[in-house]
PDB file of N, CA and C in Angstrom:
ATOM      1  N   UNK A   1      18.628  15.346  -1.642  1.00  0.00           N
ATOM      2  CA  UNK A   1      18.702  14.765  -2.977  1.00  0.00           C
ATOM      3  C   UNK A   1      17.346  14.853  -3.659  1.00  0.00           C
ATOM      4  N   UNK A   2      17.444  14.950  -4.931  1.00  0.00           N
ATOM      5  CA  UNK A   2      15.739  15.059  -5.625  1.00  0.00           C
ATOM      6  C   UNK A   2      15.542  13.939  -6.284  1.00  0.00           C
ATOM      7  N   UNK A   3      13.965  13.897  -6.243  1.00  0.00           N
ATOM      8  CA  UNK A   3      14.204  12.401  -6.338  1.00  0.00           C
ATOM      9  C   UNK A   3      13.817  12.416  -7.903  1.00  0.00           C
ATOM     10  N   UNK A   4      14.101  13.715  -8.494  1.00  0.00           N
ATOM     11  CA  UNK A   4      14.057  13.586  -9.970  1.00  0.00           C
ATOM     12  C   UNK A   4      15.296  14.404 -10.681  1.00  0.00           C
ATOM     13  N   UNK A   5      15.608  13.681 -11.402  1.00  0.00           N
ATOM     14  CA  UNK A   5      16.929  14.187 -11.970  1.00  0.00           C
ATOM     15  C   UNK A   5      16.916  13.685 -13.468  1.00  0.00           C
ATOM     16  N   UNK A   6      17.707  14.929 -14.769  1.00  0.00           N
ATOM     17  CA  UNK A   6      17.526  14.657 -15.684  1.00  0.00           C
ATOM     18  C   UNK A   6      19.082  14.181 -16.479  1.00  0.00           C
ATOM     19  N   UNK A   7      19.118  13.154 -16.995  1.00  0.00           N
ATOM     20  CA  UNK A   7      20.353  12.961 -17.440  1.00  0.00           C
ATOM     21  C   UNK A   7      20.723  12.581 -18.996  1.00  0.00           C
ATOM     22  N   UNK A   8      21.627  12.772 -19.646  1.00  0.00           N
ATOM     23  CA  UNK A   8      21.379  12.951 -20.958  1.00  0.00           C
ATOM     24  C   UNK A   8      20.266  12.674 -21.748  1.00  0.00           C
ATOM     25  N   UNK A   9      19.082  13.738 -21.748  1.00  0.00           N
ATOM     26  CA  UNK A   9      17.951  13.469 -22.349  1.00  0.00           C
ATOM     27  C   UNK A   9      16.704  12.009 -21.559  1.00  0.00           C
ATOM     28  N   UNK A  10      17.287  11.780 -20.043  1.00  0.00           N
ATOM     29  CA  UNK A  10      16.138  11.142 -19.647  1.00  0.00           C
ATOM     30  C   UNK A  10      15.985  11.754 -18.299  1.00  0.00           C
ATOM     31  N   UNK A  11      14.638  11.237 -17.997  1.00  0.00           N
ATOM     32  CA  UNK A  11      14.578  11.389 -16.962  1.00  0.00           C
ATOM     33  C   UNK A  11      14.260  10.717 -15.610  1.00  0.00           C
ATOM     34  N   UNK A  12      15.193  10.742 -13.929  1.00  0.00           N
ATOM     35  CA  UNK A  12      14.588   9.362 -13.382  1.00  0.00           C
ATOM     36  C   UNK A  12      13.961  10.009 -12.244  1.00  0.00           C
ATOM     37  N   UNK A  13      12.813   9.164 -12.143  1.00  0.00           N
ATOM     38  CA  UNK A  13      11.970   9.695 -10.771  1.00  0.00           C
ATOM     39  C   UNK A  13      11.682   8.657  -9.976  1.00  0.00           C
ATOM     40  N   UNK A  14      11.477   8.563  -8.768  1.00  0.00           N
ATOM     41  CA  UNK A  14      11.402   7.834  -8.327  1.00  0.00           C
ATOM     42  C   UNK A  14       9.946   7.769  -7.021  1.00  0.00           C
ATOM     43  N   UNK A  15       9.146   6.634  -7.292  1.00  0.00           N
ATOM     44  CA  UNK A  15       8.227   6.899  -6.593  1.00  0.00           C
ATOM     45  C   UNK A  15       7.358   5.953  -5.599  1.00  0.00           C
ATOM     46  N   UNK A  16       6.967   6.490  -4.404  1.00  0.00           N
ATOM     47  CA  UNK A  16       6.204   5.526  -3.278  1.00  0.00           C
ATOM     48  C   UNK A  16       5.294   5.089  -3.577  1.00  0.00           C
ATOM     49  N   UNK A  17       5.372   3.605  -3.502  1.00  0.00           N
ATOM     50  CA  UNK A  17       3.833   2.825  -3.729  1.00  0.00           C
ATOM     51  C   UNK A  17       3.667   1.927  -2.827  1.00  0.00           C
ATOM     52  N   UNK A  18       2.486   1.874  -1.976  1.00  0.00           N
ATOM     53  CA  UNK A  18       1.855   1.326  -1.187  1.00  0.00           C
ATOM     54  C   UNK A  18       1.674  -0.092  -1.555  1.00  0.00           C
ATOM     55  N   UNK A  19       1.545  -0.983  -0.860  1.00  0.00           N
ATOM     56  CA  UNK A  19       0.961  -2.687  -0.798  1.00  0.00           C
ATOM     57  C   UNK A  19       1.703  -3.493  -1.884  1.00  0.00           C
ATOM     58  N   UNK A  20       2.873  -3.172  -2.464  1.00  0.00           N
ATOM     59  CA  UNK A  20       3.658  -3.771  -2.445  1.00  0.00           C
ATOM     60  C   UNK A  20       3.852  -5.164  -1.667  1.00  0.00           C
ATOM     61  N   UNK A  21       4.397  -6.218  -2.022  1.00  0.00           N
ATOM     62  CA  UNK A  21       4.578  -7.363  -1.169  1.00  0.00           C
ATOM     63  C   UNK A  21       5.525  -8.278  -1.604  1.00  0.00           C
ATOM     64  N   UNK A  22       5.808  -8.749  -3.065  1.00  0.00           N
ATOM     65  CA  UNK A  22       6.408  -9.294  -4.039  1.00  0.00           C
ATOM     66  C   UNK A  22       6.716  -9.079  -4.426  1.00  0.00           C
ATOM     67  N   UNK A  23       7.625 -10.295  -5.388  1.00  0.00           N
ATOM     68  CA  UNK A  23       7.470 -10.006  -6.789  1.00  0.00           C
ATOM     69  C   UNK A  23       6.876 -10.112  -7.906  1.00  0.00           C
ATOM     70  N   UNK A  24       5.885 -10.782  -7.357  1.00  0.00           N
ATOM     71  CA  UNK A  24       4.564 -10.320  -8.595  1.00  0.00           C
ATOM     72  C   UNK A  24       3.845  -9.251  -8.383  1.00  0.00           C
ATOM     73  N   UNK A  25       4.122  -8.251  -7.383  1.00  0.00           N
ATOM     74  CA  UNK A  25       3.755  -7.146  -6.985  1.00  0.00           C
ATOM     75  C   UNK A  25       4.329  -6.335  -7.781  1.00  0.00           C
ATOM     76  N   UNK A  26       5.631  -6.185  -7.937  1.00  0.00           N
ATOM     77  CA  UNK A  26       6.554  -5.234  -8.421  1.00  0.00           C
ATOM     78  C   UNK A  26       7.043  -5.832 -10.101  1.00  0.00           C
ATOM     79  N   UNK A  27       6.241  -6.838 -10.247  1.00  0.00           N
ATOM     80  CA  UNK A  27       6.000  -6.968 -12.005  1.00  0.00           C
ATOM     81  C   UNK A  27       4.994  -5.905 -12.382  1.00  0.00           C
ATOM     82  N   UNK A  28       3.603  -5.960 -11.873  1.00  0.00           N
ATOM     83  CA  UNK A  28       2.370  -5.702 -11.892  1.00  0.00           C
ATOM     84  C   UNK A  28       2.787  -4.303 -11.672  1.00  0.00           C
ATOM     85  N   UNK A  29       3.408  -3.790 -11.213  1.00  0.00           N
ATOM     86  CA  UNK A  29       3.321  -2.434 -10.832  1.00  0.00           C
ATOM     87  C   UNK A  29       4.387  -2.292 -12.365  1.00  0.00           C
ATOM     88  N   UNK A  30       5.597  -2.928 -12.270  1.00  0.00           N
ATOM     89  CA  UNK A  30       6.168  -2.292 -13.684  1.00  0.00           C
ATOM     90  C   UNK A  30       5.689  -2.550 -14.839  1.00  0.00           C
ATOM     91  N   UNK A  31       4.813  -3.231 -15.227  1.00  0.00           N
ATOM     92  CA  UNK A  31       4.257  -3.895 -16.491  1.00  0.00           C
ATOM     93  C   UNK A  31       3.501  -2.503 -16.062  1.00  0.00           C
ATOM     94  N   UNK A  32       2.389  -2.312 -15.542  1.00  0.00           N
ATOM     95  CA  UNK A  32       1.559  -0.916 -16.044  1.00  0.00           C
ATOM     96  C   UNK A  32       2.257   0.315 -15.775  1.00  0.00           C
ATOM     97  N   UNK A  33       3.366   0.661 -15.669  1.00  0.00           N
ATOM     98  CA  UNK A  33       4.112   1.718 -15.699  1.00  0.00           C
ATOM     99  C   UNK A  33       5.046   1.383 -16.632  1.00  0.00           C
ATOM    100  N   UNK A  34       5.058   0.689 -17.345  1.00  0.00           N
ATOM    101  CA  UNK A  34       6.219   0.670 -18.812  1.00  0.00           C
ATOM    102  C   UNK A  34       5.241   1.000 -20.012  1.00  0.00           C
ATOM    103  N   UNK A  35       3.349   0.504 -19.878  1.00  0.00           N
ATOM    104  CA  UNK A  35       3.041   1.155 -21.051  1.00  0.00           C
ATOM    105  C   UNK A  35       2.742   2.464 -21.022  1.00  0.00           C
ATOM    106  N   UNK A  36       3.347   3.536 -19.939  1.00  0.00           N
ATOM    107  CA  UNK A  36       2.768   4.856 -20.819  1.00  0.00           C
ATOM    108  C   UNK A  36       4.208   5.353 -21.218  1.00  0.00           C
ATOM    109  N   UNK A  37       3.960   6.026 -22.198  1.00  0.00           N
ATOM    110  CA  UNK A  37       4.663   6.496 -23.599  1.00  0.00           C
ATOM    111  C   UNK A  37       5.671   7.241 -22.762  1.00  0.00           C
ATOM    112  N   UNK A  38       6.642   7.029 -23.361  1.00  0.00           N
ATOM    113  CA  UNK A  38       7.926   7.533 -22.952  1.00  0.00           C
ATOM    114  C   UNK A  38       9.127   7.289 -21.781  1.00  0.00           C
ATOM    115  N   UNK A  39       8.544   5.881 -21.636  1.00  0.00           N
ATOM    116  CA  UNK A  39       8.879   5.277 -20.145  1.00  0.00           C
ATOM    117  C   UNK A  39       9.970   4.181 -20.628  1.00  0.00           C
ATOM    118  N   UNK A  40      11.141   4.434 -20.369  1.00  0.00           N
ATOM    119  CA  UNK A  40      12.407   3.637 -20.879  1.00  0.00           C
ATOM    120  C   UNK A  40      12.556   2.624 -19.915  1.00  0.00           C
ATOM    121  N   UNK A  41      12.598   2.405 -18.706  1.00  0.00           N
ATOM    122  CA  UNK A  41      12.574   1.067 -17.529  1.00  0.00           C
ATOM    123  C   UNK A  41      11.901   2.115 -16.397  1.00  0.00           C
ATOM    124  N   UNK A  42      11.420   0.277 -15.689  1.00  0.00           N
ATOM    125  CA  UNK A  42      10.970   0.596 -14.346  1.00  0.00           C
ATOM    126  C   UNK A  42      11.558  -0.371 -13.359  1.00  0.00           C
ATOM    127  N   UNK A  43      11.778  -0.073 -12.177  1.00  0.00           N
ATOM    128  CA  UNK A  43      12.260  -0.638 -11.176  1.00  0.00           C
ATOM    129  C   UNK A  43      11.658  -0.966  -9.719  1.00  0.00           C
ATOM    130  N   UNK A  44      10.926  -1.802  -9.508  1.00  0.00           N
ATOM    131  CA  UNK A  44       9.965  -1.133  -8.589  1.00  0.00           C
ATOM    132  C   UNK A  44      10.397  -2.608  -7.229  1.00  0.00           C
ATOM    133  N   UNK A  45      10.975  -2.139  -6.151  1.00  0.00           N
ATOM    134  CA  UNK A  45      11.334  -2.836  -5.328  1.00  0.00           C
ATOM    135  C   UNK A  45      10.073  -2.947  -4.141  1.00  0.00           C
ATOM    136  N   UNK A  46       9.716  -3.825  -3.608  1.00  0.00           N
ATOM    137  CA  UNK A  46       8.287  -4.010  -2.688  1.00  0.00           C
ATOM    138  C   UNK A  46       9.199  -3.833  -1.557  1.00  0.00           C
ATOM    139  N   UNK A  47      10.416  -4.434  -0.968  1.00  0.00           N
ATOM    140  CA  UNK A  47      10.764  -4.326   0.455  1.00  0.00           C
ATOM    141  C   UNK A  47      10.528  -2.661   0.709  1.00  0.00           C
ATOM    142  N   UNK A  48      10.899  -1.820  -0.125  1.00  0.00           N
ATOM    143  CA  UNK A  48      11.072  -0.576   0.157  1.00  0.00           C
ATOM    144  C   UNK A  48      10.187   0.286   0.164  1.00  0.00           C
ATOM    145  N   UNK A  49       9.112  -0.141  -1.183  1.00  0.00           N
ATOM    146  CA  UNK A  49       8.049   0.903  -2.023  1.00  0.00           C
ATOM    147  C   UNK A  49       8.287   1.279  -3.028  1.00  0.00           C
ATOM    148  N   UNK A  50       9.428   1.654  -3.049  1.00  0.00           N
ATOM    149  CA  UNK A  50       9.799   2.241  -4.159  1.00  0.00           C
ATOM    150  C   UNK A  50       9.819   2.101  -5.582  1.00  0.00           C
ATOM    151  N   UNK A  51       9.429   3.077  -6.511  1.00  0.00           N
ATOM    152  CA  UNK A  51       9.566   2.530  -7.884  1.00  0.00           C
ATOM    153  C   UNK A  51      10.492   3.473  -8.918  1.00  0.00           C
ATOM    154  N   UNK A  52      11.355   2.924  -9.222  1.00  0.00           N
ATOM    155  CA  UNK A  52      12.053   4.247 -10.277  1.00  0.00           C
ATOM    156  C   UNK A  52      11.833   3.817 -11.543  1.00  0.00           C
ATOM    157  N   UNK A  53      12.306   5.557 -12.121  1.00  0.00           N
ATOM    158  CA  UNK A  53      10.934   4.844 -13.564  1.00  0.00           C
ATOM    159  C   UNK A  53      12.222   5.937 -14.211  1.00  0.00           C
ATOM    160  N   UNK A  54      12.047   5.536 -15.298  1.00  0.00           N
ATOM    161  CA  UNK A  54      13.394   6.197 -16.200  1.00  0.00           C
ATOM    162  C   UNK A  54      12.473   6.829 -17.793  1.00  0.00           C
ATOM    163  N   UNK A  55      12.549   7.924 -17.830  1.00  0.00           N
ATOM    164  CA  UNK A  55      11.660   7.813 -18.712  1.00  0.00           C
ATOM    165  C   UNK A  55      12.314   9.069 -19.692  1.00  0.00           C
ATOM    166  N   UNK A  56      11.975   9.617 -21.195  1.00  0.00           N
ATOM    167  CA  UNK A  56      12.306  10.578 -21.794  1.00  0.00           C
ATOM    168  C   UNK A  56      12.091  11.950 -21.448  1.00  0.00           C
ATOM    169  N   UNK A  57      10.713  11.688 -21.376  1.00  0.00           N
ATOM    170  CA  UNK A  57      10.885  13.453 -20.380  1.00  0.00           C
ATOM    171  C   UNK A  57      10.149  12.925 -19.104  1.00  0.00           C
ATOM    172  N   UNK A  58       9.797  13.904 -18.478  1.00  0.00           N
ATOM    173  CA  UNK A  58       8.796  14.337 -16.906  1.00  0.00           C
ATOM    174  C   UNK A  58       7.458  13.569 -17.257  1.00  0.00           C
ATOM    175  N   UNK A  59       7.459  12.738 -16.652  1.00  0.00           N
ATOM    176  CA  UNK A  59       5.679  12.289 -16.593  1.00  0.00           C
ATOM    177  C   UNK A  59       4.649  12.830 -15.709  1.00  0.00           C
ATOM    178  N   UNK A  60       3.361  12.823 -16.426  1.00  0.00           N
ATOM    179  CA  UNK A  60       2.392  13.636 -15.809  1.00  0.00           C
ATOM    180  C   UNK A  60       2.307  12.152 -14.555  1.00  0.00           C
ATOM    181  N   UNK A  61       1.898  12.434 -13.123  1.00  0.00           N
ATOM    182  CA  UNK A  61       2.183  12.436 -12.112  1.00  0.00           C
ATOM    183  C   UNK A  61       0.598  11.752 -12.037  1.00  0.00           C
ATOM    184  N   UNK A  62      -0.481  12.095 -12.802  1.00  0.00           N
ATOM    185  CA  UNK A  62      -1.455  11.437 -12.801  1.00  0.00           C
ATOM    186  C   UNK A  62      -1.282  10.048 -13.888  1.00  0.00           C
ATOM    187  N   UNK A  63      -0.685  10.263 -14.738  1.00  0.00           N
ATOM    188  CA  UNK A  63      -0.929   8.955 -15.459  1.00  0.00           C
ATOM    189  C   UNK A  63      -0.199   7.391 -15.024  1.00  0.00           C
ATOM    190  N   UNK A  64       1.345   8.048 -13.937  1.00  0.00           N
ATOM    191  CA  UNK A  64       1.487   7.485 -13.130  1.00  0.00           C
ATOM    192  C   UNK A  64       0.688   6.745 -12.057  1.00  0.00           C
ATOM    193  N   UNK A  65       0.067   7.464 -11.133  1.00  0.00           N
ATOM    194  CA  UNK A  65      -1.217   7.028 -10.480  1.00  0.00           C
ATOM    195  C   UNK A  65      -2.394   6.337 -11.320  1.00  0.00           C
ATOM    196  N   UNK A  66      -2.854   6.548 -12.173  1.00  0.00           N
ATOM    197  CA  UNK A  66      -3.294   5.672 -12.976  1.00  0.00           C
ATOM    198  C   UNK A  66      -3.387   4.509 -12.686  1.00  0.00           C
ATOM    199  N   UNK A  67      -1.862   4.284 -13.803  1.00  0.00           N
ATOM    200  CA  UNK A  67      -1.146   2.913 -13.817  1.00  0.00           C
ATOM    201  C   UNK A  67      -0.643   1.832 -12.161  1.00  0.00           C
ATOM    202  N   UNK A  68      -0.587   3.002 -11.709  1.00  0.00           N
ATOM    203  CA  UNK A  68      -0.391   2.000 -10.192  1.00  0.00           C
ATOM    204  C   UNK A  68      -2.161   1.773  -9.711  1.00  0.00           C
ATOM    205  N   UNK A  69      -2.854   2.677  -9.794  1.00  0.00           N
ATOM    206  CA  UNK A  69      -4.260   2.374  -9.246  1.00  0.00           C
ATOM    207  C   UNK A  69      -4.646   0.504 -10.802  1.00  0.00           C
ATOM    208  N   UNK A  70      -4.301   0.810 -11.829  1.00  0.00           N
ATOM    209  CA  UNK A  70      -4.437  -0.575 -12.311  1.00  0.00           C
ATOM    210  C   UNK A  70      -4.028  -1.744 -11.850  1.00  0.00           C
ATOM    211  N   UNK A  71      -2.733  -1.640 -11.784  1.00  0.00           N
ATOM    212  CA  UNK A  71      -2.068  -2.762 -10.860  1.00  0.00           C
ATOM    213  C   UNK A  71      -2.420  -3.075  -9.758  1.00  0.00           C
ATOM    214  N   UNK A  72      -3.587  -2.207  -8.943  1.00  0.00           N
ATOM    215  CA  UNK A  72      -3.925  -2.533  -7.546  1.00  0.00           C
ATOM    216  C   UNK A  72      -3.575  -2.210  -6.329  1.00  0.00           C
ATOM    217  N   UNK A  73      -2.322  -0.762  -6.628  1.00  0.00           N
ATOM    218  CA  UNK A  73      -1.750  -0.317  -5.823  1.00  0.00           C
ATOM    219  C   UNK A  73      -1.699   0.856  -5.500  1.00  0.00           C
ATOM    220  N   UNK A  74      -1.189   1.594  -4.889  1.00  0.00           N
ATOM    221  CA  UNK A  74      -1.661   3.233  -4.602  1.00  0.00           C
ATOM    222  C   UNK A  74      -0.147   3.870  -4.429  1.00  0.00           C
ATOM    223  N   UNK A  75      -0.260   4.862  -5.467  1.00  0.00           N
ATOM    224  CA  UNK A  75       0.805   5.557  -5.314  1.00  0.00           C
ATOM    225  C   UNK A  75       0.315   6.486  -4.330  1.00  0.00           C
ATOM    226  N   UNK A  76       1.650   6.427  -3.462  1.00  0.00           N
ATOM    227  CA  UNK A  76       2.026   7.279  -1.878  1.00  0.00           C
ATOM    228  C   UNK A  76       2.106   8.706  -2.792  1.00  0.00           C
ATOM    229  N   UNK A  77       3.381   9.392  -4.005  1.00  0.00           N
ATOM    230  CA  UNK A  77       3.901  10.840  -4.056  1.00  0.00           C
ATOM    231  C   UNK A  77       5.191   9.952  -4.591  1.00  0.00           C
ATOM    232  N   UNK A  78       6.272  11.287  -4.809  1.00  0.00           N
ATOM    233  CA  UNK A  78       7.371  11.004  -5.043  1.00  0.00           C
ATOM    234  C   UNK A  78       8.310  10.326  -3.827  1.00  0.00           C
ATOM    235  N   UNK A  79       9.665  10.353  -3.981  1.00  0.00           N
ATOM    236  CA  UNK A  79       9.907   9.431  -2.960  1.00  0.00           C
ATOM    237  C   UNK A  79      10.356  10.876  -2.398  1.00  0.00           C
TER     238      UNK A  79
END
């Protein structure tokens, strides 16, 4: 399965993030991954890592990392 797929005009990816713990973990991680531009929801579960991010087109993969290095966390890659 890929963990990016495009569906009427969006797109969802889904991605590993480290030190996760909460849910003020997985606010913090979606609050700075909802402000970059073009990012329709985020979902970011700590039991797992995981974060899916729904967005208009393909996000650059660094601005992602970014936003998780703000929040305090380290993006692992895709899932």
């Amino acid at each position: 399965m890929s963990a990016q797929t495009d569906t009427q005009g969006s797109v969802t990816t889904v991605y590993k993030v480290s030190g996760m713990s909460c849910g003020h973990c997985e606010g913090s991680v979606s609050g700075e991954i909802s402000e970059i531009a073009g990012v329709t929801s985020v979902k970011a579960v700590a039991s797992t890592g995981e974060v899916t991010v729904v967005s208009e087109a393909a996000l650059d993969e660094e601005a992602v990392r970014a936003a998780v290095d703000e929040a305090g966390f380290e993006l692992v890659g895709r899932a």
